[in-house]
PDB file of N, CA and C in Angstrom:
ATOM      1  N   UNK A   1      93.225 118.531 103.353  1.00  0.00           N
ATOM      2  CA  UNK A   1      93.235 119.470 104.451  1.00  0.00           C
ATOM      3  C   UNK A   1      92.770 120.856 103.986  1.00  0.00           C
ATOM      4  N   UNK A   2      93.087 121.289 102.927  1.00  0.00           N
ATOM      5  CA  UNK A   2      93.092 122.817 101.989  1.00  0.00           C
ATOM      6  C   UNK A   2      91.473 122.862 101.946  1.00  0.00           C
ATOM      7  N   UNK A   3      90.916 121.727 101.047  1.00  0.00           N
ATOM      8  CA  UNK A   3      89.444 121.586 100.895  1.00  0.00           C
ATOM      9  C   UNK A   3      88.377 121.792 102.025  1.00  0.00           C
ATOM     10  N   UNK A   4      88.967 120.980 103.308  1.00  0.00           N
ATOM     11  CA  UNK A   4      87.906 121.244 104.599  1.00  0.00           C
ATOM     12  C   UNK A   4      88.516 122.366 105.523  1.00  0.00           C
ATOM     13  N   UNK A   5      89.436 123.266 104.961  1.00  0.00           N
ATOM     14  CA  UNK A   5      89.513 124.658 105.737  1.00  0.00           C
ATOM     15  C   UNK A   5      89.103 125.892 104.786  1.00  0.00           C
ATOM     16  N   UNK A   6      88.798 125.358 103.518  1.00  0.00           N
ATOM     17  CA  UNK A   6      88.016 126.234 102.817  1.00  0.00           C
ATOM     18  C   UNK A   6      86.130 126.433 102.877  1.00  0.00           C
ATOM     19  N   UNK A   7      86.260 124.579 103.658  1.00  0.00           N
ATOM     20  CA  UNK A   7      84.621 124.615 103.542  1.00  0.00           C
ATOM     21  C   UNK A   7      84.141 125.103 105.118  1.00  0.00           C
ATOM     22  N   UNK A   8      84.791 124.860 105.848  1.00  0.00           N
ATOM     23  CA  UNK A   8      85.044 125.746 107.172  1.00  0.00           C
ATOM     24  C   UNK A   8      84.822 127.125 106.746  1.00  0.00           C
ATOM     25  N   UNK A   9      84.502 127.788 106.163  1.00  0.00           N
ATOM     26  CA  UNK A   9      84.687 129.287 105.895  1.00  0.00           C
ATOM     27  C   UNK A   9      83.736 129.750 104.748  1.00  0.00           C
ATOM     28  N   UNK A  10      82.554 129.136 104.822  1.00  0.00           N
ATOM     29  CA  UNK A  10      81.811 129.335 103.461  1.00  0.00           C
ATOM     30  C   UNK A  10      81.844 130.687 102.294  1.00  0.00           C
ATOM     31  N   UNK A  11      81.885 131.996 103.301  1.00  0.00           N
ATOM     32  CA  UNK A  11      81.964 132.843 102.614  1.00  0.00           C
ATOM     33  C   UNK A  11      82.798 133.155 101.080  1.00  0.00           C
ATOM     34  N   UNK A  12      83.947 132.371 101.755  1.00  0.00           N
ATOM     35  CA  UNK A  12      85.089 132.022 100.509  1.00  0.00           C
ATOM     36  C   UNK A  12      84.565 131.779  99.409  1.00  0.00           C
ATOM     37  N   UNK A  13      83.606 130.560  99.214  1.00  0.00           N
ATOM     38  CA  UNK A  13      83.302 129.791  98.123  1.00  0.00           C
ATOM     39  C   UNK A  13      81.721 130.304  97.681  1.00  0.00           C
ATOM     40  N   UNK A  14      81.254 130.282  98.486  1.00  0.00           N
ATOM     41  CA  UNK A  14      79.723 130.075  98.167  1.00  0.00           C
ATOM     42  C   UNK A  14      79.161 131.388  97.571  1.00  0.00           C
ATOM     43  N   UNK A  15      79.044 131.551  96.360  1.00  0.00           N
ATOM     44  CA  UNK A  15      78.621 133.105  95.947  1.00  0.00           C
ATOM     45  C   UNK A  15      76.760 133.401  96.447  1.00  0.00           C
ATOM     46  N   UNK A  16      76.413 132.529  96.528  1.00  0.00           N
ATOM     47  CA  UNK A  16      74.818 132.461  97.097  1.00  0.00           C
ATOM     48  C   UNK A  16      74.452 133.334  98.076  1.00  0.00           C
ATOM     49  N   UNK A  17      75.606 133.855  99.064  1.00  0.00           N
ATOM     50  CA  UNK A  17      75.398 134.208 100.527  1.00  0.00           C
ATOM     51  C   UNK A  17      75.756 135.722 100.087  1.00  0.00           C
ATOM     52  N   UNK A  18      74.729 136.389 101.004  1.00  0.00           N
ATOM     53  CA  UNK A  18      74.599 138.216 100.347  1.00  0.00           C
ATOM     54  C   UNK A  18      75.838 139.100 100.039  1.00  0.00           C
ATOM     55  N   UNK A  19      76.439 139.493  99.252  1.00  0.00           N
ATOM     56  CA  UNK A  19      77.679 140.226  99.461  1.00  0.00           C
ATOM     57  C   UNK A  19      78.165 141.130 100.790  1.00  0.00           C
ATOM     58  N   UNK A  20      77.019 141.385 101.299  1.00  0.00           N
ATOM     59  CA  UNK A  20      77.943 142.368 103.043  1.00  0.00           C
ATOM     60  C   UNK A  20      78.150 141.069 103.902  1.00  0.00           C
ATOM     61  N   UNK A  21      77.636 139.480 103.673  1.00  0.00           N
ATOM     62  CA  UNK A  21      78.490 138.614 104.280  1.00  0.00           C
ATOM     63  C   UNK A  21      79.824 138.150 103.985  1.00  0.00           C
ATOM     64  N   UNK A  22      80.089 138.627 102.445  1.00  0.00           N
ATOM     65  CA  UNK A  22      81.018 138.024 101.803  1.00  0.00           C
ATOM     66  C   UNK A  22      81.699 139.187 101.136  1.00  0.00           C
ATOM     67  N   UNK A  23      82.177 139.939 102.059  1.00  0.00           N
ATOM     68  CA  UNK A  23      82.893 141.366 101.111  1.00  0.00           C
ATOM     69  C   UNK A  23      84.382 140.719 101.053  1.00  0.00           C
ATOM     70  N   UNK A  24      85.141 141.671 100.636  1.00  0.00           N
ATOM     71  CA  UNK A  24      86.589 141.571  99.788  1.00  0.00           C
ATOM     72  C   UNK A  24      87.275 141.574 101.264  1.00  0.00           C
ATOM     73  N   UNK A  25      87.153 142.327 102.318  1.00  0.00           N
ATOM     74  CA  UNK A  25      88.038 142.035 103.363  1.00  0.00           C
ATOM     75  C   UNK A  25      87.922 141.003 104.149  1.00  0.00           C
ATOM     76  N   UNK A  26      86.123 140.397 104.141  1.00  0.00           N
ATOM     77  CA  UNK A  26      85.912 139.231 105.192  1.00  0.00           C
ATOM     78  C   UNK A  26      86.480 138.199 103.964  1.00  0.00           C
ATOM     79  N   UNK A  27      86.342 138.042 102.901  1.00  0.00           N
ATOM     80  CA  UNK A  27      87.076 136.881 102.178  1.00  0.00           C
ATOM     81  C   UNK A  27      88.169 136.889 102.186  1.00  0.00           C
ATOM     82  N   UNK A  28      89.141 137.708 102.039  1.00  0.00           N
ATOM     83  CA  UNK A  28      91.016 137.884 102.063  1.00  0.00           C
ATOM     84  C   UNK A  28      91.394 137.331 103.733  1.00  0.00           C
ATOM     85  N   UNK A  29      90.253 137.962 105.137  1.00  0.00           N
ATOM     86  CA  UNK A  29      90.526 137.621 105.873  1.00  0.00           C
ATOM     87  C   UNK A  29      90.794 135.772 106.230  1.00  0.00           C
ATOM     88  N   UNK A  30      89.533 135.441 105.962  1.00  0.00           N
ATOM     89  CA  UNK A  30      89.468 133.707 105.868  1.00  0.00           C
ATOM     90  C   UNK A  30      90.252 133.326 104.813  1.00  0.00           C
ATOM     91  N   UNK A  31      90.566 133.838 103.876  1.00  0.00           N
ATOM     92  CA  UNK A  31      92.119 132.814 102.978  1.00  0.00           C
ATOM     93  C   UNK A  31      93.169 133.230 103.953  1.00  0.00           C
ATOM     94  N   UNK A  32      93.383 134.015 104.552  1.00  0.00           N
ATOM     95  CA  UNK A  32      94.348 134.123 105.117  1.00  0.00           C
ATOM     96  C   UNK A  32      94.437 132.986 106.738  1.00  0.00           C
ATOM     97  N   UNK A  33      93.236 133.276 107.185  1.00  0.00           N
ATOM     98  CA  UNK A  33      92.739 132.071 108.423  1.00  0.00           C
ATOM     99  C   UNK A  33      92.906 130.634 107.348  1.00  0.00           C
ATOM    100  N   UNK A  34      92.765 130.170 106.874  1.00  0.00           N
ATOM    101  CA  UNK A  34      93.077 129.032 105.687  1.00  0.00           C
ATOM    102  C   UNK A  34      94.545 128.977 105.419  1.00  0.00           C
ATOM    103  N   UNK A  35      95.452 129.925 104.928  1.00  0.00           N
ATOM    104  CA  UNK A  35      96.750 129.715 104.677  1.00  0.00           C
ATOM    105  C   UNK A  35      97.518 129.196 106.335  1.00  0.00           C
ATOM    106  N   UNK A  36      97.088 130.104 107.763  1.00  0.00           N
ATOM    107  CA  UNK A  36      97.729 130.127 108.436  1.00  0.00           C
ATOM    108  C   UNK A  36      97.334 128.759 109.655  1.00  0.00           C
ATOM    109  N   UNK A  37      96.098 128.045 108.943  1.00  0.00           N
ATOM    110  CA  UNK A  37      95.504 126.492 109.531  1.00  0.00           C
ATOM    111  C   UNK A  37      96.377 125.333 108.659  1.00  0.00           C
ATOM    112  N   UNK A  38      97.102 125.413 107.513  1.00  0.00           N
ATOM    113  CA  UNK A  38      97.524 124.969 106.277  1.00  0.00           C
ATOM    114  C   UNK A  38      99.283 124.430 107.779  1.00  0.00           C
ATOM    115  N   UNK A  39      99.701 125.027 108.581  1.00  0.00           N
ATOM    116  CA  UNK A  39     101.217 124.952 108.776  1.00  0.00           C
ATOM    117  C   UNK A  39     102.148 124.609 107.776  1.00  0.00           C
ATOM    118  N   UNK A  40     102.298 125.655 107.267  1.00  0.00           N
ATOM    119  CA  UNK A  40     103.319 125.561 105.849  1.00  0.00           C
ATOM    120  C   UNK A  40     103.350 125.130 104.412  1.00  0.00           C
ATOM    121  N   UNK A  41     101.950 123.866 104.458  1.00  0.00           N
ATOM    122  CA  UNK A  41     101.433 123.404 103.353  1.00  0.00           C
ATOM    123  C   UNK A  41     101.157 124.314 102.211  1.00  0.00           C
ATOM    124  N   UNK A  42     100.772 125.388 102.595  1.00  0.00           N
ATOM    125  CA  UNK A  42     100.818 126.343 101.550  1.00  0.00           C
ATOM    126  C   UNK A  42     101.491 127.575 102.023  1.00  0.00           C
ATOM    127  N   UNK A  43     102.199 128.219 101.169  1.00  0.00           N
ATOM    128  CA  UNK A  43     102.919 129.853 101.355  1.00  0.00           C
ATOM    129  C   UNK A  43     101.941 130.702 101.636  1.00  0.00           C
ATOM    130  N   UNK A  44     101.231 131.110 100.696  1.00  0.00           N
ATOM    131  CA  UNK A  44     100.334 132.113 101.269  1.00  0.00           C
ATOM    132  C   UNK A  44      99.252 132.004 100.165  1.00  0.00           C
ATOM    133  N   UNK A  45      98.011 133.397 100.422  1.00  0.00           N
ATOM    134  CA  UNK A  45      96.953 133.334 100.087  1.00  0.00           C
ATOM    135  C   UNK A  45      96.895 133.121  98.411  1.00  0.00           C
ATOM    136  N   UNK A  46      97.656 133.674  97.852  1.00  0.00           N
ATOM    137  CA  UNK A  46      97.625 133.049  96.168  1.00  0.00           C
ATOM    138  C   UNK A  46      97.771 131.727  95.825  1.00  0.00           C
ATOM    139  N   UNK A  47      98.995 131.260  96.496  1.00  0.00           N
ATOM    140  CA  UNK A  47      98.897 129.844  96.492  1.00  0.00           C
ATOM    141  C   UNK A  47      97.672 129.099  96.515  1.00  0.00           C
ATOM    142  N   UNK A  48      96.945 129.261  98.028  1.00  0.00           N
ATOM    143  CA  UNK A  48      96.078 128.829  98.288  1.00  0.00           C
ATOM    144  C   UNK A  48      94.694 128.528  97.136  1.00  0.00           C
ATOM    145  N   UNK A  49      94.787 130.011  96.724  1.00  0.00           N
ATOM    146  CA  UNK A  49      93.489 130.176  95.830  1.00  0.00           C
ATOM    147  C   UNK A  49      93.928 129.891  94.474  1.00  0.00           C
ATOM    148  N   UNK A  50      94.898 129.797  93.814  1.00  0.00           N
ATOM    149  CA  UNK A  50      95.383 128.683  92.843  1.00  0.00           C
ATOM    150  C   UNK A  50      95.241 127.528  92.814  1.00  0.00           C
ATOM    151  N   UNK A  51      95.559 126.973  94.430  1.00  0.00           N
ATOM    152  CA  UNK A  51      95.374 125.395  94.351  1.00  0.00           C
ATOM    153  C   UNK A  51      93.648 125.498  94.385  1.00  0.00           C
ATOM    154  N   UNK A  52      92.960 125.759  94.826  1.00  0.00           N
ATOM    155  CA  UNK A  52      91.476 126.054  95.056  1.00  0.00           C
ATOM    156  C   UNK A  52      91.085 125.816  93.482  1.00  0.00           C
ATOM    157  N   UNK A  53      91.347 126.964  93.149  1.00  0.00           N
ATOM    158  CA  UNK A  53      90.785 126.845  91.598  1.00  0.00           C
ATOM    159  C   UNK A  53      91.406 125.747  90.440  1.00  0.00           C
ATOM    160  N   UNK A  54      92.328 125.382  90.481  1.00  0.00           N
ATOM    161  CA  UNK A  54      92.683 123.952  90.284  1.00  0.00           C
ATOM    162  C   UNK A  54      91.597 123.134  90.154  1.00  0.00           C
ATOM    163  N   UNK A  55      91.504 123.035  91.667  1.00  0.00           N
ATOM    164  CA  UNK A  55      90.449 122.009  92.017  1.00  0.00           C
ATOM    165  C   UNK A  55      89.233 121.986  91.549  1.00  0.00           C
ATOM    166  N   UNK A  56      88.682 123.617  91.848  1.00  0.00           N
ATOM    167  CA  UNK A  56      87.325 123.805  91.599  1.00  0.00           C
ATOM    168  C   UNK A  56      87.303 123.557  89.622  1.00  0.00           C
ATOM    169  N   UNK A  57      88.379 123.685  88.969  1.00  0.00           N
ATOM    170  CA  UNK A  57      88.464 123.551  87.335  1.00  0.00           C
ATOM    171  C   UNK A  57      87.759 121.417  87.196  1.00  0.00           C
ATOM    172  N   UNK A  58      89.290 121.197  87.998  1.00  0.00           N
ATOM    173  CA  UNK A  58      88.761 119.644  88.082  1.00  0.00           C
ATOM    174  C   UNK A  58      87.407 118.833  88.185  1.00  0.00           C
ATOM    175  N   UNK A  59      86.948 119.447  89.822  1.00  0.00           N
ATOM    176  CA  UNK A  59      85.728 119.002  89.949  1.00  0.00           C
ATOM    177  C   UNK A  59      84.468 119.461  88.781  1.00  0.00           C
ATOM    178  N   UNK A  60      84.418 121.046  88.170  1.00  0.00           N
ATOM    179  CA  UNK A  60      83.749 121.121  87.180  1.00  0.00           C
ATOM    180  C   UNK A  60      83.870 119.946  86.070  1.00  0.00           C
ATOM    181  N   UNK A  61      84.832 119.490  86.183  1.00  0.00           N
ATOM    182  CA  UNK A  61      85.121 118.364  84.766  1.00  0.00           C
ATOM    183  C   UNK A  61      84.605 117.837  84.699  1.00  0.00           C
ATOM    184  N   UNK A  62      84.789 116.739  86.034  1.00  0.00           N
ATOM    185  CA  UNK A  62      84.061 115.752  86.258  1.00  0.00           C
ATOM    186  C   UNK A  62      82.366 115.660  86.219  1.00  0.00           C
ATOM    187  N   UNK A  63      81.982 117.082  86.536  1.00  0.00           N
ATOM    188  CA  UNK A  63      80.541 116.597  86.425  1.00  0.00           C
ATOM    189  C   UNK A  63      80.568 116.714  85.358  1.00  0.00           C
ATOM    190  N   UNK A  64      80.585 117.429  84.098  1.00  0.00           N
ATOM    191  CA  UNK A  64      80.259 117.906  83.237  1.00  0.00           C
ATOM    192  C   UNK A  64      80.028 116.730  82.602  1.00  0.00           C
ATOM    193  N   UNK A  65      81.128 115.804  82.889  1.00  0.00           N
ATOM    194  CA  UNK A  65      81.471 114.714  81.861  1.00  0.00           C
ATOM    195  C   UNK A  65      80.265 113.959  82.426  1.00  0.00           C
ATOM    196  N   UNK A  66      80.081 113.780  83.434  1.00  0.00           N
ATOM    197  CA  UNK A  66      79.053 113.049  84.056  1.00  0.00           C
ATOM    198  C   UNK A  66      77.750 113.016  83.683  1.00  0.00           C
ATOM    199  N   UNK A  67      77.199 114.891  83.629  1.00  0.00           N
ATOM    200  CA  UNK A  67      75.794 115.213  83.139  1.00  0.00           C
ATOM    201  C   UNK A  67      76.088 114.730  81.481  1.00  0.00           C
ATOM    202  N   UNK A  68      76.990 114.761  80.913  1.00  0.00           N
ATOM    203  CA  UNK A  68      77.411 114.293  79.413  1.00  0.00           C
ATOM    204  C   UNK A  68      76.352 112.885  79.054  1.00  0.00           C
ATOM    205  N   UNK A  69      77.564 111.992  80.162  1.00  0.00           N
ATOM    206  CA  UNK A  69      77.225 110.838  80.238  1.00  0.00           C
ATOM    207  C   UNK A  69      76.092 110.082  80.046  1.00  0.00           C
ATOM    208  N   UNK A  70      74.978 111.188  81.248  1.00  0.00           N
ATOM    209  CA  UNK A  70      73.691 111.285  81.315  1.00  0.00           C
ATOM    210  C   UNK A  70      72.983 111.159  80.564  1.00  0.00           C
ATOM    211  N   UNK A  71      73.371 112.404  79.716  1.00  0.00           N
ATOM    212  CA  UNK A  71      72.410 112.815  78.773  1.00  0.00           C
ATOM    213  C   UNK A  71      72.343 111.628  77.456  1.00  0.00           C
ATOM    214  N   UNK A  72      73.551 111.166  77.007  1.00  0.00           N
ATOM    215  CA  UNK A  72      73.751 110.280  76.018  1.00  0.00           C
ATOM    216  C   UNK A  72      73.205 108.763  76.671  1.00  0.00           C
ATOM    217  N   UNK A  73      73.078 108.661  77.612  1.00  0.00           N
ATOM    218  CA  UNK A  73      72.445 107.616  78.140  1.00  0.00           C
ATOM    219  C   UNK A  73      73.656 106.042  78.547  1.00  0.00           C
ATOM    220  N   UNK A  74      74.839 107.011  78.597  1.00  0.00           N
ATOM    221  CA  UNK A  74      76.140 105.326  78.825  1.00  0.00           C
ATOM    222  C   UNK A  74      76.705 105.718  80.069  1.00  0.00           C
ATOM    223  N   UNK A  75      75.744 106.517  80.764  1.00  0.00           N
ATOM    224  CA  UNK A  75      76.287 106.637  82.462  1.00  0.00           C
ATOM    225  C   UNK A  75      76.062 105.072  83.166  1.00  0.00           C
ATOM    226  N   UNK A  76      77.446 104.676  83.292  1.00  0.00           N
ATOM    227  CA  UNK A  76      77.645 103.385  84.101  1.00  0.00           C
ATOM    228  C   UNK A  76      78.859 103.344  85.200  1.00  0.00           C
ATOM    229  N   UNK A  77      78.938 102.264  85.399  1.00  0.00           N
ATOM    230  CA  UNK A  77      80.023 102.058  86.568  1.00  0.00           C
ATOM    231  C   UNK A  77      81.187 102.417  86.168  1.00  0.00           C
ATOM    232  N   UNK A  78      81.884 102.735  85.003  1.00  0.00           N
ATOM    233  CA  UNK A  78      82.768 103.256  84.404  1.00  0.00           C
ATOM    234  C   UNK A  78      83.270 104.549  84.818  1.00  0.00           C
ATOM    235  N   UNK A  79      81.845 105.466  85.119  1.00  0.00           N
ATOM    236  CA  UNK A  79      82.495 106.906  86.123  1.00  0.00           C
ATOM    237  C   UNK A  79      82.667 107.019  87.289  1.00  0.00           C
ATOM    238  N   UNK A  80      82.162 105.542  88.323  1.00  0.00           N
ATOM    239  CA  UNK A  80      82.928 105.310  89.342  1.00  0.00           C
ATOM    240  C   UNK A  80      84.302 105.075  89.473  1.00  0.00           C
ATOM    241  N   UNK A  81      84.344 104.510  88.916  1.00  0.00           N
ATOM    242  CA  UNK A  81      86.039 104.282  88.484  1.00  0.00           C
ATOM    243  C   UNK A  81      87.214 104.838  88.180  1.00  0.00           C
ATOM    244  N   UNK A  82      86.750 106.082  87.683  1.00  0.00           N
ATOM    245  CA  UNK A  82      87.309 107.702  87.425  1.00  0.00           C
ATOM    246  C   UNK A  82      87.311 108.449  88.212  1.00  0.00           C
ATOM    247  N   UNK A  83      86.696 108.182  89.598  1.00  0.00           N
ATOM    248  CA  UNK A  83      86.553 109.208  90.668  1.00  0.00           C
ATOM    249  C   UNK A  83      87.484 109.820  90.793  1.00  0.00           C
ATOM    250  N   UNK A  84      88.198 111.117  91.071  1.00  0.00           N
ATOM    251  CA  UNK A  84      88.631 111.626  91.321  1.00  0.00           C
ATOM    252  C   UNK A  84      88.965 111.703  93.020  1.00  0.00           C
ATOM    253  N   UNK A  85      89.950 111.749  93.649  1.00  0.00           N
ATOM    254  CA  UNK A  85      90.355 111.586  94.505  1.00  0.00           C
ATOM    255  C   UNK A  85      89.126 112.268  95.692  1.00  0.00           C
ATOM    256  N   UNK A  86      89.200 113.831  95.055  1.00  0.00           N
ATOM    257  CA  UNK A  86      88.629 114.948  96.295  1.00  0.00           C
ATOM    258  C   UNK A  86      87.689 114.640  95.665  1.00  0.00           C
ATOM    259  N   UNK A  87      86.742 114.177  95.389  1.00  0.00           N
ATOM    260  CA  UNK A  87      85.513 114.586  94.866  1.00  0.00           C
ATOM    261  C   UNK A  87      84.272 114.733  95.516  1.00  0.00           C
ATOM    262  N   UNK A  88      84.484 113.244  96.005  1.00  0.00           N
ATOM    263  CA  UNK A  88      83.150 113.619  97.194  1.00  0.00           C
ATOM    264  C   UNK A  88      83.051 114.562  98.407  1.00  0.00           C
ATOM    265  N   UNK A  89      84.488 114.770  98.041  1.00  0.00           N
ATOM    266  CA  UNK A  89      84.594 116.303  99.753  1.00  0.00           C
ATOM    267  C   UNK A  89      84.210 117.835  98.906  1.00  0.00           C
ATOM    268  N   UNK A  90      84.110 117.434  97.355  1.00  0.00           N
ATOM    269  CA  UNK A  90      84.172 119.065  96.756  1.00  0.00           C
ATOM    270  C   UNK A  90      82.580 118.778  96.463  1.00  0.00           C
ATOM    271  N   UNK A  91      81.837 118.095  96.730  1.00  0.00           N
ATOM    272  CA  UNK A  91      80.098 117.905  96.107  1.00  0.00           C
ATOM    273  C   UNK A  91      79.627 119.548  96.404  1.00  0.00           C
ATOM    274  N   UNK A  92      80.111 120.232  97.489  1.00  0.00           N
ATOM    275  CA  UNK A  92      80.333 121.181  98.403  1.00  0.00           C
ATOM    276  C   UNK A  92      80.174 122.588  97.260  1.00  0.00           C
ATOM    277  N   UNK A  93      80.528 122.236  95.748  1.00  0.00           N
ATOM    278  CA  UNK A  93      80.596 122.762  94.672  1.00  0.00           C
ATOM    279  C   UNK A  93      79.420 123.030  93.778  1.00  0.00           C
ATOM    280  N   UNK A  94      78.552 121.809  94.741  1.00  0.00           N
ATOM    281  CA  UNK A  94      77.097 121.707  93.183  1.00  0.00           C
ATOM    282  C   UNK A  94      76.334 123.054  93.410  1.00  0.00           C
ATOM    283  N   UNK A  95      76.588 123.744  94.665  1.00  0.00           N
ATOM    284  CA  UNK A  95      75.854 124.787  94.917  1.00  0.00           C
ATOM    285  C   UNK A  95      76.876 126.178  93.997  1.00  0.00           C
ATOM    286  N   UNK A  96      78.046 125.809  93.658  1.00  0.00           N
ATOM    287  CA  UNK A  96      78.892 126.781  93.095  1.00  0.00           C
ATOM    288  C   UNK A  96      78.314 127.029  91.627  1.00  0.00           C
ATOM    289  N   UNK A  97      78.271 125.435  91.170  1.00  0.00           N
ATOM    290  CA  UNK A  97      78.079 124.743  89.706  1.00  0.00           C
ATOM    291  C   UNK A  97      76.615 125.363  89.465  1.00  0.00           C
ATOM    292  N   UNK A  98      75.555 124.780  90.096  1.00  0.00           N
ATOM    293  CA  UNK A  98      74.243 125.607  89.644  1.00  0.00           C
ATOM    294  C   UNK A  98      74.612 126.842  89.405  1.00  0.00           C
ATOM    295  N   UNK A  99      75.057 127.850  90.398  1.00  0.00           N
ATOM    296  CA  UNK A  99      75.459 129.144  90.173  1.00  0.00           C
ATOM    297  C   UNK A  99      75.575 129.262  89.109  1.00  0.00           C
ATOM    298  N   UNK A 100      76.820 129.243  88.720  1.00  0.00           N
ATOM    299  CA  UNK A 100      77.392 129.094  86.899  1.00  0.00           C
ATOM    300  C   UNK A 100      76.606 128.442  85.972  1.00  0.00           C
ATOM    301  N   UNK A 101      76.050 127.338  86.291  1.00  0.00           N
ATOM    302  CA  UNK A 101      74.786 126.620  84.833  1.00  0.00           C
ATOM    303  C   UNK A 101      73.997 127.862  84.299  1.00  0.00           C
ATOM    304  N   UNK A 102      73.355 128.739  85.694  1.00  0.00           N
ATOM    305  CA  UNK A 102      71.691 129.433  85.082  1.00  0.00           C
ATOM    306  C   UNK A 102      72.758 130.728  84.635  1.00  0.00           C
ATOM    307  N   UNK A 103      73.810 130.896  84.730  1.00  0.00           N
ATOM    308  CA  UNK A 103      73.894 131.473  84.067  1.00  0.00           C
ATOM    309  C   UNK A 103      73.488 132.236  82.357  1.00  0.00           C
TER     310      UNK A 103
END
């Protein structure tokens, strides 16, 4: 539920989009529209963005291990199998992840 009221709200996540779309008050505003779509599931906006980054730590894992995989050439059905629960709802991330690669 946390994941598709964060992706509901791109500004939150997506650093791609110009900063006067994504300033410090329109982002605090939508974690806060996110905590208060949550009904109780989460306390409030730290929570929220703790569990977020959690996630977003996780899903980095997984690819990493993945492009790993790749590269060594033993990417098989074996990392299907490891899926991670959220994963295919966080793909939502590869646009986060490039971000951070060209770094």
């Amino acid at each position: 539920m946390l994941i598709g009221e964060i992706q509901k709200r791109e500004p939150s996540w997506n650093f791609k989009i110009p900063v006067v779309e994504r300033g410090r008050n329109t982002v605090q505003k939508l974690w806060e529209e996110v905590v208060s779509t949550m009904n109780g599931h989460v306390k409030d906006v730290n929570e929220a963005k703790n569990i977020w980054k959690k996630m977003r730590y996780n899903y980095s894992r997984i690819v990493a291990r993945e492009n790993n995989a790749k590269k060594s050439g033993s990417a098989g059905s074996d990392m299907k199998k490891n899926k991670w629960p959220y994963y295919e709802i966080m793909l939502l991330l590869k646009i986060y992840s490039l971000t951070i690669e060209s770094k």
